[in-house]
C-alpha atoms as a PDB file:
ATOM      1  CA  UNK A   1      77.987  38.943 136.977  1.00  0.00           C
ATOM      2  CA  UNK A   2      78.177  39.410 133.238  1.00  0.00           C
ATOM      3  CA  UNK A   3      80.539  40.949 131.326  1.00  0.00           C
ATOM      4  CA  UNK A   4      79.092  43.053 128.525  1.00  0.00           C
ATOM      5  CA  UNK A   5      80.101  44.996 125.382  1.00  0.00           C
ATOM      6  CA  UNK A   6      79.307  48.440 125.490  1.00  0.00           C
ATOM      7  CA  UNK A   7      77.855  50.367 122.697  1.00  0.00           C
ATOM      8  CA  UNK A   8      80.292  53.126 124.000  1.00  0.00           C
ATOM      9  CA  UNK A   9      83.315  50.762 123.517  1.00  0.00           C
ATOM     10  CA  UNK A  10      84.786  48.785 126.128  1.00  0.00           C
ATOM     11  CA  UNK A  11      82.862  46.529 128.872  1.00  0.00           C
ATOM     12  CA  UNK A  12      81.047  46.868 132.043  1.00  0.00           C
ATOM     13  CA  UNK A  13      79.365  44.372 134.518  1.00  0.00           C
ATOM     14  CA  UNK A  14      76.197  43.333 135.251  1.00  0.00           C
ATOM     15  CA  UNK A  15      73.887  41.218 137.050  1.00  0.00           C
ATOM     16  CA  UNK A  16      72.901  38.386 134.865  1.00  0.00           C
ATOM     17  CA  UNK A  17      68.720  39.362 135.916  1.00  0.00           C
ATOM     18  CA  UNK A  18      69.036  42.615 134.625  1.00  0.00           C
ATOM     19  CA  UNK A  19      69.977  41.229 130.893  1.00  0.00           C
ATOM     20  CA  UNK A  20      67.372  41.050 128.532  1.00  0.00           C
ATOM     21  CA  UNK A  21      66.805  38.298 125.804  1.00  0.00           C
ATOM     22  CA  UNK A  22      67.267  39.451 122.527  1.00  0.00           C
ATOM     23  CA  UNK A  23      66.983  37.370 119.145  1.00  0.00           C
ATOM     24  CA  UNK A  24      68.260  39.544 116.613  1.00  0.00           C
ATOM     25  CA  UNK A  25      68.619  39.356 112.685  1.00  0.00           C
ATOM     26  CA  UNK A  26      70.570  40.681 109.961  1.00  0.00           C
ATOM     27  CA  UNK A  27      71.168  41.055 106.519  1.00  0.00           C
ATOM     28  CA  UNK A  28      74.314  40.574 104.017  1.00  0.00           C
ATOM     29  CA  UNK A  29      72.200  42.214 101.346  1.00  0.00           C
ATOM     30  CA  UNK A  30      74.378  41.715  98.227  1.00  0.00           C
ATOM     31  CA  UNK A  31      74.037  43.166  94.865  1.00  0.00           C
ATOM     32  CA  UNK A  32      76.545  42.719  92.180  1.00  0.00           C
ATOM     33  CA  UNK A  33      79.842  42.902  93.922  1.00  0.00           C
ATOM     34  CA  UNK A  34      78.300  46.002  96.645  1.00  0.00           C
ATOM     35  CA  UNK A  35      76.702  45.256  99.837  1.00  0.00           C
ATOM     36  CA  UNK A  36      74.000  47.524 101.342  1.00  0.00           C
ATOM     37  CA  UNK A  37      74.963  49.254 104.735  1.00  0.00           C
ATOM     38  CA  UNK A  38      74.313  52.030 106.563  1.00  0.00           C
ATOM     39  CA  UNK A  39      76.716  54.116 108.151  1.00  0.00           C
ATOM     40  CA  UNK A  40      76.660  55.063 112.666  1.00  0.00           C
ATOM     41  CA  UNK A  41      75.895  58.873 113.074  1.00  0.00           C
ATOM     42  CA  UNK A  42      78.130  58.235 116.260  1.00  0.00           C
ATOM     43  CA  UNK A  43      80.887  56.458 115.257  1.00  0.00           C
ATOM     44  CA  UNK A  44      81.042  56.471 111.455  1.00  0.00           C
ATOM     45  CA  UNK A  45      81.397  52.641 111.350  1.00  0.00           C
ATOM     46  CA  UNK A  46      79.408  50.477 109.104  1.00  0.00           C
ATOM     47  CA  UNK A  47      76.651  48.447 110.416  1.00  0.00           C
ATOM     48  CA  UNK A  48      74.263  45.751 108.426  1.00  0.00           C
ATOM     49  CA  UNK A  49      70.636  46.343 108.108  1.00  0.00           C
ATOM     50  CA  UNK A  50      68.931  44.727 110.682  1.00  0.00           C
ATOM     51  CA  UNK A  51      67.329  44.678 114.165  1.00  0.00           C
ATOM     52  CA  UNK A  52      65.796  42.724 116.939  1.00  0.00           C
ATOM     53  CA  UNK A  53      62.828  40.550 116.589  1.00  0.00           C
ATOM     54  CA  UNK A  54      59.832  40.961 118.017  1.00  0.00           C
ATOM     55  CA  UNK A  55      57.621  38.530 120.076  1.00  0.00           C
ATOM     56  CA  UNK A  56      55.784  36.569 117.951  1.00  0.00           C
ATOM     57  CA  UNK A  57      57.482  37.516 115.151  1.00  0.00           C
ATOM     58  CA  UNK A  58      59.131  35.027 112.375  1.00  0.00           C
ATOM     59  CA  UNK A  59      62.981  35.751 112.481  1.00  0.00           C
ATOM     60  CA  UNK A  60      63.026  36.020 108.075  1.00  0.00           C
ATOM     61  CA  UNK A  61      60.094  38.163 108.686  1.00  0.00           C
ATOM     62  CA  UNK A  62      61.260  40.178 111.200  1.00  0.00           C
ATOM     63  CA  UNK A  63      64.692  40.986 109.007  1.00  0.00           C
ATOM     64  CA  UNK A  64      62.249  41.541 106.380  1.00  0.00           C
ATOM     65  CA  UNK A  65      60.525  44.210 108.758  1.00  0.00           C
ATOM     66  CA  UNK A  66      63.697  45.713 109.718  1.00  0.00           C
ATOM     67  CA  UNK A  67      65.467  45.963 106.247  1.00  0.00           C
ATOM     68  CA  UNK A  68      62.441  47.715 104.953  1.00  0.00           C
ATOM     69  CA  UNK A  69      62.121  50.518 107.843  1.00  0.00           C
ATOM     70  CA  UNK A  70      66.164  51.166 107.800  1.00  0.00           C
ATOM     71  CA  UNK A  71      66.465  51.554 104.329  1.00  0.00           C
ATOM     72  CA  UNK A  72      63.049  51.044 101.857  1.00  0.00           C
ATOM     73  CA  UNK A  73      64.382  48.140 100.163  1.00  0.00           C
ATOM     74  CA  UNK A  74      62.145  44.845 100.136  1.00  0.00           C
ATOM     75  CA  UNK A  75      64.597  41.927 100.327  1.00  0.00           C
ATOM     76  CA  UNK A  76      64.562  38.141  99.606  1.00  0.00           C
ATOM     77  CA  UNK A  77      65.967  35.884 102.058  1.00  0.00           C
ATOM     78  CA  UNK A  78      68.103  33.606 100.259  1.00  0.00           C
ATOM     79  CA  UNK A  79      70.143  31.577 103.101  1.00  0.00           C
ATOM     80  CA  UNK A  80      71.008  31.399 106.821  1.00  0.00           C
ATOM     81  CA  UNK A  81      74.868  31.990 106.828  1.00  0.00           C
ATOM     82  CA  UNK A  82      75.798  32.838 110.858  1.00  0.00           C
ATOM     83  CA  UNK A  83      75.122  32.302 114.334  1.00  0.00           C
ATOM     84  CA  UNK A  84      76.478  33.999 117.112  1.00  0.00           C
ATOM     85  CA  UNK A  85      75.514  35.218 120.757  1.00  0.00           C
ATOM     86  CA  UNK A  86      76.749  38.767 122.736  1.00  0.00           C
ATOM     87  CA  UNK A  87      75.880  40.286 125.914  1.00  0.00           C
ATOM     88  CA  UNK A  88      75.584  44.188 125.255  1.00  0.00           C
ATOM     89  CA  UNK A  89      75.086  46.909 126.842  1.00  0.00           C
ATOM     90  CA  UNK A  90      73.443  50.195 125.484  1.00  0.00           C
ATOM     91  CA  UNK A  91      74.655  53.225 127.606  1.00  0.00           C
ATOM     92  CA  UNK A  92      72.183  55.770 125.983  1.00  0.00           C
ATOM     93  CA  UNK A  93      68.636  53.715 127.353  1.00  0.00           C
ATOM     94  CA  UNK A  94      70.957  51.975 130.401  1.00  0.00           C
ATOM     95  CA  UNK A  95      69.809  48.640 129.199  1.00  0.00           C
ATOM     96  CA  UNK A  96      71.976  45.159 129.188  1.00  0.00           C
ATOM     97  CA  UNK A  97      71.345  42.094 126.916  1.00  0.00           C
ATOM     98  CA  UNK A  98      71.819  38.533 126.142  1.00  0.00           C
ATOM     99  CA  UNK A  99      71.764  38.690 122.228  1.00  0.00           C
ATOM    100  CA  UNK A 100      71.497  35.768 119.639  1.00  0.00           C
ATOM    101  CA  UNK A 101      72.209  37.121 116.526  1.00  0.00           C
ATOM    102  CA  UNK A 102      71.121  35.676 113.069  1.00  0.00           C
ATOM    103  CA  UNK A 103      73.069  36.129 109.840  1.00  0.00           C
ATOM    104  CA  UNK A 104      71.620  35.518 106.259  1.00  0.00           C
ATOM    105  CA  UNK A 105      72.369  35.950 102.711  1.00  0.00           C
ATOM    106  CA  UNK A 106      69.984  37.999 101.079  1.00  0.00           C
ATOM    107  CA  UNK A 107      69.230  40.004  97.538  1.00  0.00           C
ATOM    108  CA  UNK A 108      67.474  43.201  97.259  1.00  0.00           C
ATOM    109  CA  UNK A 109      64.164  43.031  95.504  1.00  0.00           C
ATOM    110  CA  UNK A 110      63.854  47.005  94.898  1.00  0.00           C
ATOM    111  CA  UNK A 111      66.702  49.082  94.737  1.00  0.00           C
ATOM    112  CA  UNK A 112      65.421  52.625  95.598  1.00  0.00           C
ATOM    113  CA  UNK A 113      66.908  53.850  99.504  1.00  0.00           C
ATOM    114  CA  UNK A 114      64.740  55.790 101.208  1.00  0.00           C
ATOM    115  CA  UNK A 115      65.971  59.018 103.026  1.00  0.00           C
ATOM    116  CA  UNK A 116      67.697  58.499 106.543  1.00  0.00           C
ATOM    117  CA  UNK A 117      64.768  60.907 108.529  1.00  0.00           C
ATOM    118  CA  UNK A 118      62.640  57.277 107.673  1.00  0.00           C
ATOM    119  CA  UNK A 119      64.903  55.085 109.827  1.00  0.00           C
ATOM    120  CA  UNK A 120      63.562  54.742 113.348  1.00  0.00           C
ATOM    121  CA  UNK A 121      67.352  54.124 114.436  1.00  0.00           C
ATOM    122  CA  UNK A 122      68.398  57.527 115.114  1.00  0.00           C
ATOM    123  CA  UNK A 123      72.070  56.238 114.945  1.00  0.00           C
ATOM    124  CA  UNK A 124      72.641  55.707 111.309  1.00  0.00           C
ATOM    125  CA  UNK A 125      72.363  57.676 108.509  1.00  0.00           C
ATOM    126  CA  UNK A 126      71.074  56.893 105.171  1.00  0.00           C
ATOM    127  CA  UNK A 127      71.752  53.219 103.969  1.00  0.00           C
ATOM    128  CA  UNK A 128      74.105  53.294 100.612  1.00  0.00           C
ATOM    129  CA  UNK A 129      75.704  50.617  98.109  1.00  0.00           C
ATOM    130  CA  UNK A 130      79.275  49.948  99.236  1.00  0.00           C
ATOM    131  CA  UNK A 131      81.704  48.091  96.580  1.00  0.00           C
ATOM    132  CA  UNK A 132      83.263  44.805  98.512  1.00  0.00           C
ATOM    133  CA  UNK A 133      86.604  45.395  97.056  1.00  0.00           C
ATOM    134  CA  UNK A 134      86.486  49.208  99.600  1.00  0.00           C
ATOM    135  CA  UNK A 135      85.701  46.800 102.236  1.00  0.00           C
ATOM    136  CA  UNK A 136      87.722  45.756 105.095  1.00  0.00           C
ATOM    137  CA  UNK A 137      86.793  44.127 108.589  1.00  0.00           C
ATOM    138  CA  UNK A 138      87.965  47.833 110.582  1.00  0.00           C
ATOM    139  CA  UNK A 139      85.299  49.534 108.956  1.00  0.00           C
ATOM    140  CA  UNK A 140      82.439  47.986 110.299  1.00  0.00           C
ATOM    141  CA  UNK A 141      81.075  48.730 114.012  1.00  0.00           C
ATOM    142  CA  UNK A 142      81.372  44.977 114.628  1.00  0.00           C
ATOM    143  CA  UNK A 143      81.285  41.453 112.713  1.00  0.00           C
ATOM    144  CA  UNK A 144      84.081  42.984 110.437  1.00  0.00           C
ATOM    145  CA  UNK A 145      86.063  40.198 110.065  1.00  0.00           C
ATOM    146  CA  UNK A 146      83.163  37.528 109.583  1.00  0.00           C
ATOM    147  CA  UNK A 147      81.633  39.353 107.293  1.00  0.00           C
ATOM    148  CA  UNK A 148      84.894  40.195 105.032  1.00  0.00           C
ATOM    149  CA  UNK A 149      85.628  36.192 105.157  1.00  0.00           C
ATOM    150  CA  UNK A 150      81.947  35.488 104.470  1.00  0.00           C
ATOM    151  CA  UNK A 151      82.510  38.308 101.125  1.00  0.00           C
ATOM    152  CA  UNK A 152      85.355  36.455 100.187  1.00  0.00           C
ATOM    153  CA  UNK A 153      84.320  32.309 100.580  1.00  0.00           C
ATOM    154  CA  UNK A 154      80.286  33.044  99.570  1.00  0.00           C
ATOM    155  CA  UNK A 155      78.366  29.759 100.366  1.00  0.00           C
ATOM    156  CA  UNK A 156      79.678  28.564 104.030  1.00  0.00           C
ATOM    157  CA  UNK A 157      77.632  28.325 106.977  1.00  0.00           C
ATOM    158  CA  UNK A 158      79.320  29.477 109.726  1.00  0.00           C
ATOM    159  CA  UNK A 159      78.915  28.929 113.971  1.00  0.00           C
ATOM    160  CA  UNK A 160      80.355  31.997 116.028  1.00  0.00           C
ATOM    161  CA  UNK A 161      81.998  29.364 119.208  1.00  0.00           C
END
């Protein structure tokens, strides 16, 4: 058995065959001193544009792809900055999985957000500008406190062990 995180908060267990591989990517798109995220529908925490990769796919293209259909903004990739893996569970589709998840640096090559009714991810709403300075790691659905150290010491690669 496996314990995973729940997207409803908390953990449940499951059988390590039912968990799904899934390489995931995602983006500390920085402009000035504001960072681009979008906010949960359910849970009003801030989450990082981003998504899972898929097979085939190149992971800087894939965050590419994902930045682009969360929020219209074409990116450039600047720099890989963090590693880490989950297991997760999401209650709503019943489905558990073993997650590697990709962290890079990137700018924003456009600036114009599109409307939230183009997001496939039904969860968040429209993506905005956030100042770093309003920022602290409570606000964001998870990674908080990586990304706040990462905001504040620009430049170091980090491992999530």
């Amino acid at each position: 058995m496996v314990t995973c995180d729940r997207f409803s908060g908390g953990t449940i267990e499951v059988e390590a065959a039912a968990l799904e591989m899934r390489p995931s990517t995602y983006g500390l798109v920085l402009n000035d001193n504001s960072i681009l995220v979008s906010r949960s529908r359910g849970t009003g925490k801030l989450r990082l544009p981003g998504g899972g990769v898929e097979k085939g796919e190149k992971i800087v293209e894939a965050l590419k792809r994902e930045v682009t259909e969360e929020t219209g903004l074409e990116i450039q990739v600047n720099s890989f900055i963090y590693f880490t893996e989950r297991f997760f569970h999401n209650d709503p589709s019943n489905s558990s999985y073993q997650c590697y998840l990709f962290f890079f640096d990137c700018t924003p090559r456009t600036f114009e957000i599109s409307p939230c009714d183009s997001a496939p991810d039904s969860d968040l709403h429209k993506a905005e500008w956030i100042s770093c300075s309003e920022l602290s790691a409570d606000k964001f659905h998870s990674y908080g406190d990586f990304i706040i150290d990462y905001l504040k010491n620009r430049g170091r690669v980090s491992w999530g062990f």
